[in-house]
Protein backbone atom coordinates (compact mmCIF):
# COMPACT_ATOMS: atom_id res chain seq x y z
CA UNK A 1 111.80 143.57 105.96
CA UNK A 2 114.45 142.84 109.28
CA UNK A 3 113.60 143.68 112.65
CA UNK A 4 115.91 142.63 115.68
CA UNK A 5 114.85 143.56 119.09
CA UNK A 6 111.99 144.99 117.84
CA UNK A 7 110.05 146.90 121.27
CA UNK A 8 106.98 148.59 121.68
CA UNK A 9 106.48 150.37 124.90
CA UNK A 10 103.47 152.34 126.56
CA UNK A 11 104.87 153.78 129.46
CA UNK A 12 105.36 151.03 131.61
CA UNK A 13 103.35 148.74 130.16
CA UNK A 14 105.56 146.22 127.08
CA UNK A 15 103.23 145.34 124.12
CA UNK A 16 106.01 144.08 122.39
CA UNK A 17 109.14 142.95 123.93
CA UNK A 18 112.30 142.40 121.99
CA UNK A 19 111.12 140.12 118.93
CA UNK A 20 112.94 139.63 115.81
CA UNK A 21 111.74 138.27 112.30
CA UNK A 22 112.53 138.56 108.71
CA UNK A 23 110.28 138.55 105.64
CA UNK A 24 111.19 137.91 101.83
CA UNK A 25 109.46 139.26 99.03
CA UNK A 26 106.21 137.71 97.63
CA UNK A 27 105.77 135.54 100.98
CA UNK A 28 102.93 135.74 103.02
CA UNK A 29 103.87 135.62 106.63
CA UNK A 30 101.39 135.87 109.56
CA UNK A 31 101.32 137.16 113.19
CA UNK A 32 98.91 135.14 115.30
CA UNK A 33 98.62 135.26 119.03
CA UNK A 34 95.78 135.65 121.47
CA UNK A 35 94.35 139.27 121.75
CA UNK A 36 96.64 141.38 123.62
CA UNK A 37 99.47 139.28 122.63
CA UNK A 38 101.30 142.56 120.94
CA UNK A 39 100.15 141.64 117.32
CA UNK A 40 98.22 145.16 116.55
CA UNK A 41 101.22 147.11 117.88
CA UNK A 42 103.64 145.14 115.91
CA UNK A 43 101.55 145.55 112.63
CA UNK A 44 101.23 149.08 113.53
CA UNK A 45 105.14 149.22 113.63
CA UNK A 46 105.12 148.14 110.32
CA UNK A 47 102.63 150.23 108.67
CA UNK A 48 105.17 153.36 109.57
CA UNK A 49 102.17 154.58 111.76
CA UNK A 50 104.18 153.53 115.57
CA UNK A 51 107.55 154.37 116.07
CA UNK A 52 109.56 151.73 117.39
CA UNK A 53 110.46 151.82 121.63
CA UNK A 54 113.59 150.26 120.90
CA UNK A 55 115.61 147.94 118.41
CA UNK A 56 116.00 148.07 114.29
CA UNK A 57 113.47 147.75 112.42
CA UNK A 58 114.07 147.73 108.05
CA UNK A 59 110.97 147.93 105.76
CA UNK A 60 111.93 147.63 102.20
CA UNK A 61 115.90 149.11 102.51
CA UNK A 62 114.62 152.15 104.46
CA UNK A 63 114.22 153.70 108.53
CA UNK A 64 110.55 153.61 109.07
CA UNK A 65 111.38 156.78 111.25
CA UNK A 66 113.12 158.62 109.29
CA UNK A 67 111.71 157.38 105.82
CA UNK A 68 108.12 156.56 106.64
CA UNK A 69 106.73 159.02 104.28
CA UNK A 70 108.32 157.02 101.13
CA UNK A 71 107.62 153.70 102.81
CA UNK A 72 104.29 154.10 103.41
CA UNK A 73 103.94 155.48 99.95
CA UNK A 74 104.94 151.39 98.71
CA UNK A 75 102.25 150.27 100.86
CA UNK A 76 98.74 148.79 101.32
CA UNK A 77 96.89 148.57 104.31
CA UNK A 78 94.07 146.72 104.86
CA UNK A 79 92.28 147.36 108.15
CA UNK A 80 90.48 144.87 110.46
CA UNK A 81 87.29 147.81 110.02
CA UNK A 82 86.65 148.73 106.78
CA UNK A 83 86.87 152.66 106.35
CA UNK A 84 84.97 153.12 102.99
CA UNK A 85 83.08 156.36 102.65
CA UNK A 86 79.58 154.97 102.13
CA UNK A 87 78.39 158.78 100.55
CA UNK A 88 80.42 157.70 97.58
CA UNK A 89 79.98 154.86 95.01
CA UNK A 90 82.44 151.70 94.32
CA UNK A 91 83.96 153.62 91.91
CA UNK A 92 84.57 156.84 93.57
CA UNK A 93 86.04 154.78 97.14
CA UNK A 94 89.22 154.28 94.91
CA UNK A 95 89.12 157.62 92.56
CA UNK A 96 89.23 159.37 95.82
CA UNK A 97 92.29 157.19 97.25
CA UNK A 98 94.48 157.01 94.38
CA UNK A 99 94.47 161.22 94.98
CA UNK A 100 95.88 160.98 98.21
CA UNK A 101 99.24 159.31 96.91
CA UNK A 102 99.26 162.21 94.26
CA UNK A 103 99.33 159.74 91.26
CA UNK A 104 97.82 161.46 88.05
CA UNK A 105 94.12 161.38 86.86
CA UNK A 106 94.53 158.99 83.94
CA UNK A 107 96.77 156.36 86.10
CA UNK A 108 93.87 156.21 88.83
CA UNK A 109 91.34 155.35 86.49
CA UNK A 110 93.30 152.86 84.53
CA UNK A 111 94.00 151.38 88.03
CA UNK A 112 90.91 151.86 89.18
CA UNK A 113 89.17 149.57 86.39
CA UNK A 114 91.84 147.03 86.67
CA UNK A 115 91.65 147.04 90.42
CA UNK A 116 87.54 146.63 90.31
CA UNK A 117 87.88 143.46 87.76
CA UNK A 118 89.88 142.03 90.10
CA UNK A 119 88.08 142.02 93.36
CA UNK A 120 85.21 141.05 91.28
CA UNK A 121 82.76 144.54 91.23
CA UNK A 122 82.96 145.97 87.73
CA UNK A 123 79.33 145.41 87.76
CA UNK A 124 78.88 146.83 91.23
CA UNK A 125 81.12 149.98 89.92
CA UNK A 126 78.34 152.84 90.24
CA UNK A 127 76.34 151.69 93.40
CA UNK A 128 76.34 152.98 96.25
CA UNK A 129 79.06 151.07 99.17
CA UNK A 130 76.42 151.15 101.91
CA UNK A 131 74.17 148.16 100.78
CA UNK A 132 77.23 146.34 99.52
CA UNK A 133 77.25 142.67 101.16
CA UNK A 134 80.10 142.62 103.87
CA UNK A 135 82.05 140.44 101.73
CA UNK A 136 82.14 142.89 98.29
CA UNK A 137 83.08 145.53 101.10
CA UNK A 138 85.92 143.55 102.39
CA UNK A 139 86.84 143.24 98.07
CA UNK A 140 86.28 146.42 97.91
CA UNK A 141 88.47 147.51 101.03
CA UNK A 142 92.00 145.79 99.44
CA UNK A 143 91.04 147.33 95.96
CA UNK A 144 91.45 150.32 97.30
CA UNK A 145 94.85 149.33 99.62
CA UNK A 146 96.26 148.34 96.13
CA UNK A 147 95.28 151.64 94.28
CA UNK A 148 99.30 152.54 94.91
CA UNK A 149 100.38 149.15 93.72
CA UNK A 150 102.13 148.20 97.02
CA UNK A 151 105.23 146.25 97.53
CA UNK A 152 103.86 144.67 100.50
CA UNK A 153 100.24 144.80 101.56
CA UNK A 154 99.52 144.29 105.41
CA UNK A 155 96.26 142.63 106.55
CA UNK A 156 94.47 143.03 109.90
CA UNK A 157 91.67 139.75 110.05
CA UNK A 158 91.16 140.15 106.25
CA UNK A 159 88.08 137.45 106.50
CA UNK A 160 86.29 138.54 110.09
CA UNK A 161 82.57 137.96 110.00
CA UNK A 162 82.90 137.26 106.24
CA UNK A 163 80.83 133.99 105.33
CA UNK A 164 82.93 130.87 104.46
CA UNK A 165 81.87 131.66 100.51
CA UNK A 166 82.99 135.08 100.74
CA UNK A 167 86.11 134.27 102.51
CA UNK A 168 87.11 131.89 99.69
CA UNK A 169 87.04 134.44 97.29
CA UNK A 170 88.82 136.73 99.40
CA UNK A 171 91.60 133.84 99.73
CA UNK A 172 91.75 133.36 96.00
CA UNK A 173 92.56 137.45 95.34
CA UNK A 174 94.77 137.35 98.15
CA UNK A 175 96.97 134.26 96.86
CA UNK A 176 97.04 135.70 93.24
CA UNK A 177 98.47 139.16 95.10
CA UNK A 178 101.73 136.98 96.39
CA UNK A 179 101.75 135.36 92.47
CA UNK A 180 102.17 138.67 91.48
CA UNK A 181 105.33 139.21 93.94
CA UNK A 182 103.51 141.14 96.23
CA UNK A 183 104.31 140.41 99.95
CA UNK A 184 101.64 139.79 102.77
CA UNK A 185 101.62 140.30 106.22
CA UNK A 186 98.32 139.49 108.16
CA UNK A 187 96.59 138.66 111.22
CA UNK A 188 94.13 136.19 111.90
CA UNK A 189 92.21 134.55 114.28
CA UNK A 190 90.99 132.11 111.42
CA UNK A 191 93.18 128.68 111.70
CA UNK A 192 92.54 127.68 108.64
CA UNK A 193 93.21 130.73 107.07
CA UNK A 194 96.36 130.68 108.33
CA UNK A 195 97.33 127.14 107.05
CA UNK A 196 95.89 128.75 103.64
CA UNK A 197 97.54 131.63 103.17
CA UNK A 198 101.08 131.67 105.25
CA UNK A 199 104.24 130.52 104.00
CA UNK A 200 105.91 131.06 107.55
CA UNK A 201 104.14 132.82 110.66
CA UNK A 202 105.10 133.69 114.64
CA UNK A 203 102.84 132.77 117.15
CA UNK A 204 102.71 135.72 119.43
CA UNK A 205 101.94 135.95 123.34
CA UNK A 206 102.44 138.33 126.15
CA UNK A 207 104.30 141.28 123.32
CA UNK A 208 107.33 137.87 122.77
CA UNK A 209 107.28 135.23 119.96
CA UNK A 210 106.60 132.26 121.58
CA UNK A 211 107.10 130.29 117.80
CA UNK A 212 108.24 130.50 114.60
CA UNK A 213 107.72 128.71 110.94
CA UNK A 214 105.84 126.89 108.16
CA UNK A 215 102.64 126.02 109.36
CA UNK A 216 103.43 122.34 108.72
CA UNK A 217 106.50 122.58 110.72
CA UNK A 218 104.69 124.04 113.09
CA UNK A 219 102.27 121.21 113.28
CA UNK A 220 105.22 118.81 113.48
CA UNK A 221 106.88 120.33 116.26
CA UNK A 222 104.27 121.03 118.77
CA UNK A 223 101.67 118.92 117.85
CA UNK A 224 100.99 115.22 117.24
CA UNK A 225 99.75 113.65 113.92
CA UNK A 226 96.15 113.06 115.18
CA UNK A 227 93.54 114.67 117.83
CA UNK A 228 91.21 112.54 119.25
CA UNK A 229 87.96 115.16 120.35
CA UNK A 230 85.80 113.58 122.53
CA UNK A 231 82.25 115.14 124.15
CA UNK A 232 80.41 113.81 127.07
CA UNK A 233 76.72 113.87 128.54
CA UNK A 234 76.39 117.07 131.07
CA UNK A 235 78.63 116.01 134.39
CA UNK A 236 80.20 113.23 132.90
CA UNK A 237 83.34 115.19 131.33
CA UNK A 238 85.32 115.93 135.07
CA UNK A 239 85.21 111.56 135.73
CA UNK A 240 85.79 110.83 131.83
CA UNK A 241 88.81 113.08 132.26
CA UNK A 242 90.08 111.21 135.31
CA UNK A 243 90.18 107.82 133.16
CA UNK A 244 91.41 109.00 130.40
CA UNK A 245 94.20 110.12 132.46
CA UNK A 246 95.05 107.03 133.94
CA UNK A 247 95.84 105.81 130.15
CA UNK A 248 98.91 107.93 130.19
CA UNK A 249 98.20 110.38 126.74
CA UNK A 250 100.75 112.17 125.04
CA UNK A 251 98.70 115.05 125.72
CA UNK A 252 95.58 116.00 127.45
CA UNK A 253 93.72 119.35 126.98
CA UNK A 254 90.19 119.74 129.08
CA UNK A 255 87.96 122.18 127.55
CA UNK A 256 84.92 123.58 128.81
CA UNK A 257 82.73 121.15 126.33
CA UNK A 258 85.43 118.46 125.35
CA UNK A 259 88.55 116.31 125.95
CA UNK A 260 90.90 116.75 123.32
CA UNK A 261 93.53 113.78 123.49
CA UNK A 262 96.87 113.96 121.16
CA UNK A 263 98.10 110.91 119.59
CA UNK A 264 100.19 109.41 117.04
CA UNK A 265 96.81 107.13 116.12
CA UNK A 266 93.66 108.86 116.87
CA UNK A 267 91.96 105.45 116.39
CA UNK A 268 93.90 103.14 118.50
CA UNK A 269 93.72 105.41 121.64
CA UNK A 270 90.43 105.58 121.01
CA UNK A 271 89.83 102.00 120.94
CA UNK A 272 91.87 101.76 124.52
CA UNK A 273 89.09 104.72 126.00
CA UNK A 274 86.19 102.38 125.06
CA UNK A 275 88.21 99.60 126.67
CA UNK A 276 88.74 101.65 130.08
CA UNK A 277 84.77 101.94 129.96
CA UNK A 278 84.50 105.52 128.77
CA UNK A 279 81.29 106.05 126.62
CA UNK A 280 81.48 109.08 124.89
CA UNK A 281 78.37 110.93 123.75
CA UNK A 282 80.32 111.64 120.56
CA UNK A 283 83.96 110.90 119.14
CA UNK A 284 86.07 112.08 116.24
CA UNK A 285 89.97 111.63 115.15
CA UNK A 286 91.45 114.47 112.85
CA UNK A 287 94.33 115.16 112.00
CA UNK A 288 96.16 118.00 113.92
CA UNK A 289 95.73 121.81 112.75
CA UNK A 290 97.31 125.19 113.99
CA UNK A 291 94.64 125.46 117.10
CA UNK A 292 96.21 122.79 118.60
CA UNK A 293 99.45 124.65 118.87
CA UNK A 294 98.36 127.52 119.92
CA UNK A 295 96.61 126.02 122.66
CA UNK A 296 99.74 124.44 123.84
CA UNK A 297 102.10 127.43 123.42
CA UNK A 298 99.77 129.79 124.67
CA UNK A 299 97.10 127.79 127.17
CA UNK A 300 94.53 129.36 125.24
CA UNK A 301 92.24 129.61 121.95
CA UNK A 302 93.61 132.79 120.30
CA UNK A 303 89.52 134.90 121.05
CA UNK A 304 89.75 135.17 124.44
């Protein structure tokens, strides 16, 4: 998959302005950005389901204009709602789907067992979908995006609202997909799904890519190695903040419950705080993550 120039226009109004990217097969690569940041219309270029504004876009050798019926037939979409008929059973959600790609009887069932094994629900096969937990729907959900066996499966917040249990297991069918040589392309506003799952990812805002690469490069490059987090008793963050200044950080970011300084050593800046007289209410040194980026490349936590 190529796209140069890639736009996305609604009337006057840019949603995605001019970005290009390539993807290999069997990566996982992610668009993150804050909302409104041009990631749903660029993942709805993809799908075959937008036409492009301007610029080239290539999914798997072929125009997604003029050969979006036979692209979309290669591939899975998992949406950020899940769509499941809740009149049918586990069983029938994917039955049902395999028909609209026109694939014969016997093929959907085979697939159809193999696909329930794997997401986990062979015992769940016969019930109903409505009681399911939200996590066997989410399961369920990219069984059925794979009933075509896809060449690339695209992902819209595979994990929101799932609980951290559920969004393991998720993970774990999701990183056996791109063993298998299938390709991923998500969304998420989960950091640490991110680090998880992407090989490379773009960092999205106002429809442009503001960044681009390995989540540990991306760490390296716009980050430091530690984050010192510190939280305050009510009205004591604004003069805390004024101090800390003084002590010339790398980098400073004032939230609206904390004081996140950026450091090579976490604990030796630290140190110098409690010498300037600062008393924290509480204090913690980690090491750097994704968030941090995207708070300096966009100004912003990524739900806003």
């Amino acid at each position: 998959m190529r796209a140069r120039g890639l736009t996305k226009r609604f009337g006057s109004f840019t949603a995605v302005d001019g970005i290009d990217f390539e993807l290999f097969r069997g990566e996982a690569f992610g668009f993150l950005g804050p909302n409104g940041a041009g990631k749903s219309s660029t993942m709805r270029m993809l799908g075959c389901v937008s036409p492009p504004t301007l610029g080239e876009l290539t999914i798997l050798g072929g125009d997604p204009v003029r050969d979006g019926a036979a692209i979309r037939a290669r591939l899975g979409v998992v949406p950020q709602e899940d769509t499941l008929d809740n009149e049918l059973t586990v069983r029938e959600n994917l039955l049902v789907y395999g028909r609209y790609f026109g694939l014969p009887r016997k093929l959907i069932n085979e697939r159809t067992d193999q696909l329930l094994d794997f997401v986990q629900l062979t015992d769940r096969a016969g019930d109903q979908v409505d009681p399911l937990s939200g996590g066997m729907k989410r399961r369920l959900t990219i069984a059925r995006s794979l009933i075509n066996d896809p060449d690339i499966l695209i992902l819209d917040e595979p994990t929101t609202g799932l609980d951290p249990q559920a969004r393991h297991v998720v993970w774990d069918r999701l990183f056996s997909l791109k063993q298998r040589g299938v390709t991923l392309i998500l969304t998420t506003h989960y950091m640490d799904e991110a680090e998880q799952l992407c090989d490379r990812l773009v960092v999205m805002d106002h429809g442009k890519i503001a960044a681009e690469g390995t989540p540990r490069d991306l760490i390296a490059c716009y980050s430091t190695a530690e984050v010192l987090e510190l939280r305050f008793a009510p009205g004591q963050q604004e003069v805390a903040a004024e101090k800390i200044k003084d002590l010339a950080p790398e980098r400073m970011e004032v939230t609206a419950d904390r004081i996140l300084l950026y450091a090579a050593d976490g604990d030796a800046f630290l140190a110098r705080v409690h010498e300037a007289g600062v008393d924290p209410l509480t204090e913690m040194v980690r090491r750097s993550s994704l968030e941090d980026v995207f708070l300096y490349l966009t100004g912003r936590t990524l739900i806003d």
